[in-house]
Protein backbone atom coordinates (compact mmCIF):
# COMPACT_ATOMS: atom_id res chain seq x y z
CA UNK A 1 -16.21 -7.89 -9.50
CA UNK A 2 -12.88 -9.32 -10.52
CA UNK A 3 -11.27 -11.88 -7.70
CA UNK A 4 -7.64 -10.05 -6.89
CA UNK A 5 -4.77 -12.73 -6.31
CA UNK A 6 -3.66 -10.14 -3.66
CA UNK A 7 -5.62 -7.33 -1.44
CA UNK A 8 -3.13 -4.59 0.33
CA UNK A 9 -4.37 -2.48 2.77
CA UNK A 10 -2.62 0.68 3.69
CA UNK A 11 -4.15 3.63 5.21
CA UNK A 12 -3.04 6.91 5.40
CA UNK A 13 -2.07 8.02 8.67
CA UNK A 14 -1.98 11.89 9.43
CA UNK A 15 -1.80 12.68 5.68
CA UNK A 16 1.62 11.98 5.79
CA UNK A 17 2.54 8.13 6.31
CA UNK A 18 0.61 4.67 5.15
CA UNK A 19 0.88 1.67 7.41
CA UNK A 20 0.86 -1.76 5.96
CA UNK A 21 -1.72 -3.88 7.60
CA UNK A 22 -0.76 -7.97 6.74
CA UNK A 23 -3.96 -9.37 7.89
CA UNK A 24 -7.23 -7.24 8.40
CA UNK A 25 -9.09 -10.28 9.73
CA UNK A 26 -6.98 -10.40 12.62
CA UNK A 27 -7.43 -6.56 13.49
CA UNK A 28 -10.57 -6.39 12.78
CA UNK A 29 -11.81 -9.49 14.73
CA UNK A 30 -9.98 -8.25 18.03
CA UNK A 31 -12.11 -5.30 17.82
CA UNK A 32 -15.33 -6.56 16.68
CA UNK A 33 -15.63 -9.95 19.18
CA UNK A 34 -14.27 -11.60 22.38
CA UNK A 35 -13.99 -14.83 20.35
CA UNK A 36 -10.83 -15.98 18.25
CA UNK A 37 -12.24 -17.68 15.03
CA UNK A 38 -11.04 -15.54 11.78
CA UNK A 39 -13.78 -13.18 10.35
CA UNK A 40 -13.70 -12.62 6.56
CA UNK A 41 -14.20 -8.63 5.60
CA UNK A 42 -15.77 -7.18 2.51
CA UNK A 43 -13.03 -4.54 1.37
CA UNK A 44 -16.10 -2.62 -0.30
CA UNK A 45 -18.88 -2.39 1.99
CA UNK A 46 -17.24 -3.39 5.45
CA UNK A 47 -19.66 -6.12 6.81
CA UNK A 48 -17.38 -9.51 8.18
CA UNK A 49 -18.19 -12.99 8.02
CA UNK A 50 -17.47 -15.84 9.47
CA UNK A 51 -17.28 -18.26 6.90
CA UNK A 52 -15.28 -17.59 3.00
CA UNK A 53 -18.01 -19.20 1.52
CA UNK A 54 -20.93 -16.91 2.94
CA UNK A 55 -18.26 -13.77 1.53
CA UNK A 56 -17.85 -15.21 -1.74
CA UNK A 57 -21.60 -14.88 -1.87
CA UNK A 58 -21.73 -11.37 -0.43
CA UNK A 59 -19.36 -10.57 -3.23
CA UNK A 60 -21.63 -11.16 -6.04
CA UNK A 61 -24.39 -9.34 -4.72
CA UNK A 62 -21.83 -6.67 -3.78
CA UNK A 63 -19.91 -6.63 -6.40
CA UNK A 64 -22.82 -4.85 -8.46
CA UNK A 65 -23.23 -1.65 -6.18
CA UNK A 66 -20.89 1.21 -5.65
CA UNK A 67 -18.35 1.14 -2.89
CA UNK A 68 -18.93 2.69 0.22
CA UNK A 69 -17.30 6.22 0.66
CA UNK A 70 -16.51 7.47 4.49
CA UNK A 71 -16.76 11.33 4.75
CA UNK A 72 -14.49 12.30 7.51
CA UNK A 73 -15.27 15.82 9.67
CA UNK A 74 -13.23 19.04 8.77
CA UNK A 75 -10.12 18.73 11.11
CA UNK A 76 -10.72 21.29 14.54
């Protein structure tokens, strides 16, 4: 896995508009926990960490599997 000097995150909203998310840790963390400190997320398999260091590692396990692909329901 190549290290990316910059991650962007946009989603696609109702198939017709993408929404710019600056800082995943900070949505993510208000969903996943009741405390503040910053969690780090794996873009490719979705775990979160609290500590770069422990995600670094992640990565080069990770980093040597496919990514993870979410199948959505048929809309109705």
């Amino acid at each position: 896995m190549t290290e990316r000097e910059r991650e962007v995150n946009l989603p696609l909203l109702d198939d017709k508009h993408y929404v710019l998310i600056n800082d995943l840790s900070k949505l993510s963390t208000s969903q996943m926990t009741n405390h503040e400190e910053k969690r780090f997320l794996c873009l490719r398999c979705l775990p979160s960490f609290i500590k770069k260091e422990v995600l670094d590692r992640h990565r080069e396990y990770c980093g040597k599997h496919d990514f993870v692909r979410i199948t959505m329901p048929e809309k109705g």
